[in-house]
C-alpha atoms as a PDB file:
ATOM      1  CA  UNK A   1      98.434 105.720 100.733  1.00  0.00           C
ATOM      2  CA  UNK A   2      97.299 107.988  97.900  1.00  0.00           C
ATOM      3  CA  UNK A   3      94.132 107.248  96.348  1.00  0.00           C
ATOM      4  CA  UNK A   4      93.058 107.576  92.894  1.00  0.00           C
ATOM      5  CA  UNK A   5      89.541 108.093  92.592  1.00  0.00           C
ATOM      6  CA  UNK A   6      87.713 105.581  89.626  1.00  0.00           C
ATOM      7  CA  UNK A   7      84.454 107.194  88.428  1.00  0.00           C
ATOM      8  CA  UNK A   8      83.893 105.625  85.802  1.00  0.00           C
ATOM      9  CA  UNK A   9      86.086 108.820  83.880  1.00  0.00           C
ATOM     10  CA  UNK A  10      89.184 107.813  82.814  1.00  0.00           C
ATOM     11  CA  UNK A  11      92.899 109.315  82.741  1.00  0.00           C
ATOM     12  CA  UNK A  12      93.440 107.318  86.155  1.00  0.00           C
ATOM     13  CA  UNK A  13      95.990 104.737  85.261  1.00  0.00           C
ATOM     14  CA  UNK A  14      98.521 107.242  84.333  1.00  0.00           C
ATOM     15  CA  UNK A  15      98.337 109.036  87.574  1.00  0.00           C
ATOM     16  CA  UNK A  16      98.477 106.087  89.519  1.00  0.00           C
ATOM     17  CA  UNK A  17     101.617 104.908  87.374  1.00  0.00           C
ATOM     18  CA  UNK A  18     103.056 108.318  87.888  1.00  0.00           C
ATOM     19  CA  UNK A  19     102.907 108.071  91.783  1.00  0.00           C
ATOM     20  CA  UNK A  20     104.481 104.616  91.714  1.00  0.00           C
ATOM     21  CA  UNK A  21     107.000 105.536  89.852  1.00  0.00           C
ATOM     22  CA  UNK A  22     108.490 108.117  91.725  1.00  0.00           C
ATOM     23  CA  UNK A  23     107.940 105.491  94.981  1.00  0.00           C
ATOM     24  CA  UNK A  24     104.870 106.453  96.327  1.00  0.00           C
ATOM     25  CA  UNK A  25     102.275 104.057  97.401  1.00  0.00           C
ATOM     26  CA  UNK A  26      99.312 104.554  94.757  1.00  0.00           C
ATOM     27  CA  UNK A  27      96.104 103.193  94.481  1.00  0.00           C
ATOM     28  CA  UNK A  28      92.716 103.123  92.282  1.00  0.00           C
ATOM     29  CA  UNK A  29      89.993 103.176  93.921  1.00  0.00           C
ATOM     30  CA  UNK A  30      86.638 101.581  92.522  1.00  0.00           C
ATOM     31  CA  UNK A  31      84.316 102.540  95.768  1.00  0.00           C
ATOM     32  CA  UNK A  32      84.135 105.078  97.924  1.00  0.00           C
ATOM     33  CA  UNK A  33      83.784 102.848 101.200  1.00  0.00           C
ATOM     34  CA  UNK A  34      87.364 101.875 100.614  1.00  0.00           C
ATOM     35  CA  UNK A  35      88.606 105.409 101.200  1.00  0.00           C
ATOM     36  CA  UNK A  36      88.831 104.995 104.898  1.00  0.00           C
ATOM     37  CA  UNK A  37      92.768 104.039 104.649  1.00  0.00           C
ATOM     38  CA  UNK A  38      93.964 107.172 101.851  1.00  0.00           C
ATOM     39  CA  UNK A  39      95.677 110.011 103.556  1.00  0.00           C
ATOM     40  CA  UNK A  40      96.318 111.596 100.164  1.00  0.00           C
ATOM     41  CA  UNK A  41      93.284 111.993  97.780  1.00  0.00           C
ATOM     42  CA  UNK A  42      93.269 112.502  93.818  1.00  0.00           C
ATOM     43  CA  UNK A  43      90.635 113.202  91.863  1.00  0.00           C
ATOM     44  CA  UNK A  44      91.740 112.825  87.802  1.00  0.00           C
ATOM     45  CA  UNK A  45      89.122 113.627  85.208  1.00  0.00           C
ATOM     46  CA  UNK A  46      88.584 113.470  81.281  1.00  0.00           C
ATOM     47  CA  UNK A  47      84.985 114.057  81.020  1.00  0.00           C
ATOM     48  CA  UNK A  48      81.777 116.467  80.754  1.00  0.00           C
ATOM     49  CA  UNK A  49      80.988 118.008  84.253  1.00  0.00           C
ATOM     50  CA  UNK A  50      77.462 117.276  84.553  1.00  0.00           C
ATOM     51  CA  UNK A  51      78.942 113.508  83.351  1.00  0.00           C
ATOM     52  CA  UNK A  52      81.338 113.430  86.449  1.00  0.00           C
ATOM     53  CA  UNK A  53      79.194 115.455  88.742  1.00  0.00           C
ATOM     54  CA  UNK A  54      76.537 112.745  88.175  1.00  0.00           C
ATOM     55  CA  UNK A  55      78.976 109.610  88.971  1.00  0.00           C
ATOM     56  CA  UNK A  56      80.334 110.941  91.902  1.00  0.00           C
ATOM     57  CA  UNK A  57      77.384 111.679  93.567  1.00  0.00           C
ATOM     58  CA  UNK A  58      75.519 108.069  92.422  1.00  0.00           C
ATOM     59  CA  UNK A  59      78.717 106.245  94.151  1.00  0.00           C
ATOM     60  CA  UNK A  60      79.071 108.456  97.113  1.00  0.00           C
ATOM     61  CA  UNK A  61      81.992 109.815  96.220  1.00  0.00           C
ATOM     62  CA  UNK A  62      80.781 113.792  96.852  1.00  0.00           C
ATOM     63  CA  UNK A  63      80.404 112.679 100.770  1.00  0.00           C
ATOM     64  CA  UNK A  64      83.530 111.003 101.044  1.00  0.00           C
ATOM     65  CA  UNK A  65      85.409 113.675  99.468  1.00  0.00           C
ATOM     66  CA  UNK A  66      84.178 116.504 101.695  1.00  0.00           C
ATOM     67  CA  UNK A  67      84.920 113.967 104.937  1.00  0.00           C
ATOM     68  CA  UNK A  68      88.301 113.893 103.322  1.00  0.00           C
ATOM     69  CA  UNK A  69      88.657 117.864 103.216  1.00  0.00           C
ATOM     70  CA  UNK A  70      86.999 118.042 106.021  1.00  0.00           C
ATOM     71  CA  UNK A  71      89.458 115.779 108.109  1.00  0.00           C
ATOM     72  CA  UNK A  72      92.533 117.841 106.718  1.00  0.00           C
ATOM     73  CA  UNK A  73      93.557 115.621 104.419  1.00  0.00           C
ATOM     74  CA  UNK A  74      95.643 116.269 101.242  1.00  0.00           C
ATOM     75  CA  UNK A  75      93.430 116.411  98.132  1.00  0.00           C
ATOM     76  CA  UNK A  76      94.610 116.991  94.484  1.00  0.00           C
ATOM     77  CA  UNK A  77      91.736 117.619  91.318  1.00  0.00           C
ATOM     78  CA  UNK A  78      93.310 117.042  87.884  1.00  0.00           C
ATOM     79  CA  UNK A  79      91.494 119.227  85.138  1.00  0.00           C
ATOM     80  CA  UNK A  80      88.392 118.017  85.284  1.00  0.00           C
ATOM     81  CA  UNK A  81      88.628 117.063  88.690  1.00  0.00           C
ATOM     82  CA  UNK A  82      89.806 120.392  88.830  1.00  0.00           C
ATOM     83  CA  UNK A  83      86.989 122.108  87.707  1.00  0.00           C
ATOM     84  CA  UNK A  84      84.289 119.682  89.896  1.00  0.00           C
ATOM     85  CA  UNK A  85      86.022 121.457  93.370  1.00  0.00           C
ATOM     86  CA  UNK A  86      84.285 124.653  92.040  1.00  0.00           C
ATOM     87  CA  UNK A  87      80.554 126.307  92.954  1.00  0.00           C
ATOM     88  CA  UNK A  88      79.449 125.460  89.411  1.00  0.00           C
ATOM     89  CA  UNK A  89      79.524 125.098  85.419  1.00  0.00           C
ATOM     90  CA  UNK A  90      77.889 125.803  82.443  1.00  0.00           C
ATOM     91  CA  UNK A  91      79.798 123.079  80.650  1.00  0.00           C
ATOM     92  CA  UNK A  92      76.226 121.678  78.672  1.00  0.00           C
ATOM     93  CA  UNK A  93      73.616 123.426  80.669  1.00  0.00           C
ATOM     94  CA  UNK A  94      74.082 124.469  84.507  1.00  0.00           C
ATOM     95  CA  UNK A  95      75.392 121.907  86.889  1.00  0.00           C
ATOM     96  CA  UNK A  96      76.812 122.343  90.840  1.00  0.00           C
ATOM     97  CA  UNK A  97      80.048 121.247  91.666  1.00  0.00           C
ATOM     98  CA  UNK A  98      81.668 119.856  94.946  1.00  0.00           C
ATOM     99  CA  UNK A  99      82.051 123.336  95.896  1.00  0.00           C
ATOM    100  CA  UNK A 100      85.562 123.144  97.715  1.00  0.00           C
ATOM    101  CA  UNK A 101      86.096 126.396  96.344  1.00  0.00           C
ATOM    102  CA  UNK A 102      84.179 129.446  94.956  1.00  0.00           C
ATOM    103  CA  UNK A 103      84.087 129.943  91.651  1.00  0.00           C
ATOM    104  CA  UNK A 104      82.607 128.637  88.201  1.00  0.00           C
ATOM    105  CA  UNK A 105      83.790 126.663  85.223  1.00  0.00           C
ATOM    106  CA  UNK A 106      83.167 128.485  81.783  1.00  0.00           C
ATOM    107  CA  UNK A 107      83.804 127.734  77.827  1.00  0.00           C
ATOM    108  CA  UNK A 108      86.936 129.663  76.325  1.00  0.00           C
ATOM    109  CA  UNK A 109      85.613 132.202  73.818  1.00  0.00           C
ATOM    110  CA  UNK A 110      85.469 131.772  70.400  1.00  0.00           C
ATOM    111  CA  UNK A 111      87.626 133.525  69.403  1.00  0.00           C
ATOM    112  CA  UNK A 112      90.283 130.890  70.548  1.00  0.00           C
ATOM    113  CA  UNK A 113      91.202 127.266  69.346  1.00  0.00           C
ATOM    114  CA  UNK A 114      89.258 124.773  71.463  1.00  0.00           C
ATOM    115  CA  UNK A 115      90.160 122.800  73.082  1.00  0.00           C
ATOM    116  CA  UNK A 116      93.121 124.333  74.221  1.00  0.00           C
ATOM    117  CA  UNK A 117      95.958 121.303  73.224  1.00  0.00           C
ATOM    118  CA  UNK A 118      99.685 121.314  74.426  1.00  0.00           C
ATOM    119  CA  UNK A 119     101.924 123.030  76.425  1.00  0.00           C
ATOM    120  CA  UNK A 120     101.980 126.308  78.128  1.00  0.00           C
ATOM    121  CA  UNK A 121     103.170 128.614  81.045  1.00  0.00           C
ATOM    122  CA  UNK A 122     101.948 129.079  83.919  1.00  0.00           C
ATOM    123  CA  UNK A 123     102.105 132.285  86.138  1.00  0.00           C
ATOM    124  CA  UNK A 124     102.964 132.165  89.937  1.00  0.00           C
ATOM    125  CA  UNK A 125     100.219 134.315  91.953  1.00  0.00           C
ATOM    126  CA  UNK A 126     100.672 132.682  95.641  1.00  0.00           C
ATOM    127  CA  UNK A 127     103.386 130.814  97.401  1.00  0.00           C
ATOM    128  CA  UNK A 128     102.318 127.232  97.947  1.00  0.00           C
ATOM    129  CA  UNK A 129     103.746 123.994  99.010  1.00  0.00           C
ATOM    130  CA  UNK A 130     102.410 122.473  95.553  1.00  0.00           C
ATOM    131  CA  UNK A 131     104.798 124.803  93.788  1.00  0.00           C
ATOM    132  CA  UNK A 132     107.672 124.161  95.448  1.00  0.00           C
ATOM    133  CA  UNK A 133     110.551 123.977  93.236  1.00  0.00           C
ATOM    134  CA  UNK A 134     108.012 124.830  90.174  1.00  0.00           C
ATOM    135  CA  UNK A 135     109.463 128.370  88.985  1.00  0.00           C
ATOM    136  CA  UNK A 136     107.190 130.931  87.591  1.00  0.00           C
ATOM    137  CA  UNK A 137     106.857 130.472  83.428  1.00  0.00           C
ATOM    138  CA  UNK A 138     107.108 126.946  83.609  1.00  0.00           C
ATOM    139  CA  UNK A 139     105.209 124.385  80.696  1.00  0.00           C
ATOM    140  CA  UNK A 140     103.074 121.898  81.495  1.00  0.00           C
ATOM    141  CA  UNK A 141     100.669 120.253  78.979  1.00  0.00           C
ATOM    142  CA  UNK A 142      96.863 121.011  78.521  1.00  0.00           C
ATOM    143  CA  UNK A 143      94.112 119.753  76.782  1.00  0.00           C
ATOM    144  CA  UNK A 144      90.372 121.133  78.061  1.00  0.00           C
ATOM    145  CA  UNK A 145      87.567 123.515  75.903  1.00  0.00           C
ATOM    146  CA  UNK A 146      86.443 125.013  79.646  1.00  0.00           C
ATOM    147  CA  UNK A 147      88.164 127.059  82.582  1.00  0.00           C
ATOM    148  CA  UNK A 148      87.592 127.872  85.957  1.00  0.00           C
ATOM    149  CA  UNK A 149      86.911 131.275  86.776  1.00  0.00           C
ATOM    150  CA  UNK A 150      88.099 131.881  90.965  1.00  0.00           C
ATOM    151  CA  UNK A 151      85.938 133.809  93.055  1.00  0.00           C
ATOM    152  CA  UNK A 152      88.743 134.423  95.405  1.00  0.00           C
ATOM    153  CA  UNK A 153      92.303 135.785  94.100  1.00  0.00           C
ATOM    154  CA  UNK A 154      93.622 134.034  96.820  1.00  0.00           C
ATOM    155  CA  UNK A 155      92.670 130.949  95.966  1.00  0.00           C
ATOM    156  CA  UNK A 156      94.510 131.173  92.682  1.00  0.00           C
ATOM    157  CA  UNK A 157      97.971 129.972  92.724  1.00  0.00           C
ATOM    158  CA  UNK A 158      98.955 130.446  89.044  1.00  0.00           C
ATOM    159  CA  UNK A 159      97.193 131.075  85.754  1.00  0.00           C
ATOM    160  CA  UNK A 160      97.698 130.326  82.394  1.00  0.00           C
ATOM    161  CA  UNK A 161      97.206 132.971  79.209  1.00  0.00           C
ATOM    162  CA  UNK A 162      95.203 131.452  76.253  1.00  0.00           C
ATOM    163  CA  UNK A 163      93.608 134.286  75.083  1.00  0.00           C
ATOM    164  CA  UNK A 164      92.191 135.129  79.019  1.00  0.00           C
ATOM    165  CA  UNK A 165      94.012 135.070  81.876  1.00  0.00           C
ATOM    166  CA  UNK A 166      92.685 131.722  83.837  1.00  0.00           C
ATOM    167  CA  UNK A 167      92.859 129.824  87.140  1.00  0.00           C
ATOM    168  CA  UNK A 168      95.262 126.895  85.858  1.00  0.00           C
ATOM    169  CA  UNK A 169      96.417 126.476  89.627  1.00  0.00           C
ATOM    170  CA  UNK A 170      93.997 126.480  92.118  1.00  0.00           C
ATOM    171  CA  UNK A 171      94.099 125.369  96.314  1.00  0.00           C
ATOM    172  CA  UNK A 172      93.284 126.552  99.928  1.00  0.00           C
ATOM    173  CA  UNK A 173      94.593 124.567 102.668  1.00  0.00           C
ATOM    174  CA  UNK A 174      94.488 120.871 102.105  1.00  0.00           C
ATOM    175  CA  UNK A 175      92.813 121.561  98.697  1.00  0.00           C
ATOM    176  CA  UNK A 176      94.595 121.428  95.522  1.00  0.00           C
ATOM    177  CA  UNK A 177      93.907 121.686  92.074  1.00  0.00           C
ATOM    178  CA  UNK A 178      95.192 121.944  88.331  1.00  0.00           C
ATOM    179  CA  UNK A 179      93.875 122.174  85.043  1.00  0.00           C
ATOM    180  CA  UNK A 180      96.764 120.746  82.919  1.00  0.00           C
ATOM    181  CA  UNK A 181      98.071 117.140  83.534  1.00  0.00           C
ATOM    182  CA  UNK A 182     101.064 115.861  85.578  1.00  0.00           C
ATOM    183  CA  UNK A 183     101.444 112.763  85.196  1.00  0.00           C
ATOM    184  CA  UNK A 184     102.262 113.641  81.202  1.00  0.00           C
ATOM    185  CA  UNK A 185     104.268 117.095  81.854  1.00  0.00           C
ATOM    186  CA  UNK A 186     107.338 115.308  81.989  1.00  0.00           C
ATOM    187  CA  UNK A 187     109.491 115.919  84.996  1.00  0.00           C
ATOM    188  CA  UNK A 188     107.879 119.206  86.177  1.00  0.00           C
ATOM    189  CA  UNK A 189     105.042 117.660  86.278  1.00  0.00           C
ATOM    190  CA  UNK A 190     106.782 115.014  88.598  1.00  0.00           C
ATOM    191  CA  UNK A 191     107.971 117.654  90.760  1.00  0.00           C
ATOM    192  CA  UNK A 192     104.474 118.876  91.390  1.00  0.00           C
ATOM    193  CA  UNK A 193     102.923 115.270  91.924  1.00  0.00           C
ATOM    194  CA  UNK A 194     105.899 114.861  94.707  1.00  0.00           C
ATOM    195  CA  UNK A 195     105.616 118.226  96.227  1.00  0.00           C
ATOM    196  CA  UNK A 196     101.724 116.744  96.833  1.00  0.00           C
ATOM    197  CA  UNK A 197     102.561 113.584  97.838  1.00  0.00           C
ATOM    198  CA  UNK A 198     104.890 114.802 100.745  1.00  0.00           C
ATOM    199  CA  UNK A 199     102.204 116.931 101.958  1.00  0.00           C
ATOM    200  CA  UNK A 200     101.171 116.598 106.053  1.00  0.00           C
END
């Protein structure tokens, strides 16, 4: 089963539609005890970090995720779920992340429309099994005023030019993550939620 994480952020029916619709068993899930039975974990996100941070750690969700990375399991972070894998962010003062990855989560300049809203290309940096099928330059859409800086080059699968060059791709192992949305990029998107989905 693939589990949808609920909370209390949003942008999780969508996913959950988007999984079902290309047959895969998909599931909200309201509390964390119920995670026992997910092989494949998502967490979606429309929401200030220190906002999420906060509700994941009140519902024990921050535990139950690392247990899930921990155990080798597949997990996926849709932008701002995303940006919570990292070390940090200064999203609204300073806040820790999950800290699946190294890294930090930082405003665009000013110098650039924010949010960033729409489509744009990503840039291949490291083969992956989430890209798959997904050739280099392809559009998926966007909408997020903060991006995640990697520590680790390796750890960044593709980026995205809006003014900087950012981390719109990120994983390591059994960890996934990407700042754009899926579930509403039409059917590359699809292609990327299946090449997770069929992960080991």
């Amino acid at each position: 089963m693939i589990a949808v994480i609920d909370y209390g952020m949003g942008n999780l029916r969508s996913v959950e539609k988007a999984f079902q619709y290309l047959g895969y068993e998909a599931q909200i899930i309201t509390d964390a005890s119920e995670l026992t039975d997910a092989h494949h974990l998502v967490l979606p996100g429309d929401a200030a970090f220190g906002d999420a941070m906060r509700n994941l750690r009140e519902g024990g969700w921050d535990q139950r995720i690392d247990d899930h990375v921990e155990g080798g399991r597949p997990f996926l972070g849709i932008c701002v779920g995303l940006q919570l894998m990292f070390a940090s962010s200064e999203e609204m003062g300073q806040h820790t992340g999950l800290g699946l990855l190294p890294g930090r989560c930082v405003r665009f300049p000013n110098s650039e429309k924010v949010p960033q809203i729409g489509w744009n290309q990503i840039t291949r940096h490291t083969a992956s099994p989430l890209l798959e099928g997904v050739e280099d330059g392809s559009f998926f859409y966007f909408v997020h005023s903060y991006y995640v800086q990697a520590e680790n080059d390796d750890d960044q699968l593709a980026t995205t030019d809006y003014g900087i060059e950012y981390t719109s791709i990120a994983g390591r192992d059994n960890v996934f993550g990407v700042q754009f949305h899926p579930e509403k990029s039409q059917k590359i998107g699809l292609k990327l939620l299946t090449n997770f989905a069929t992960l080991n």
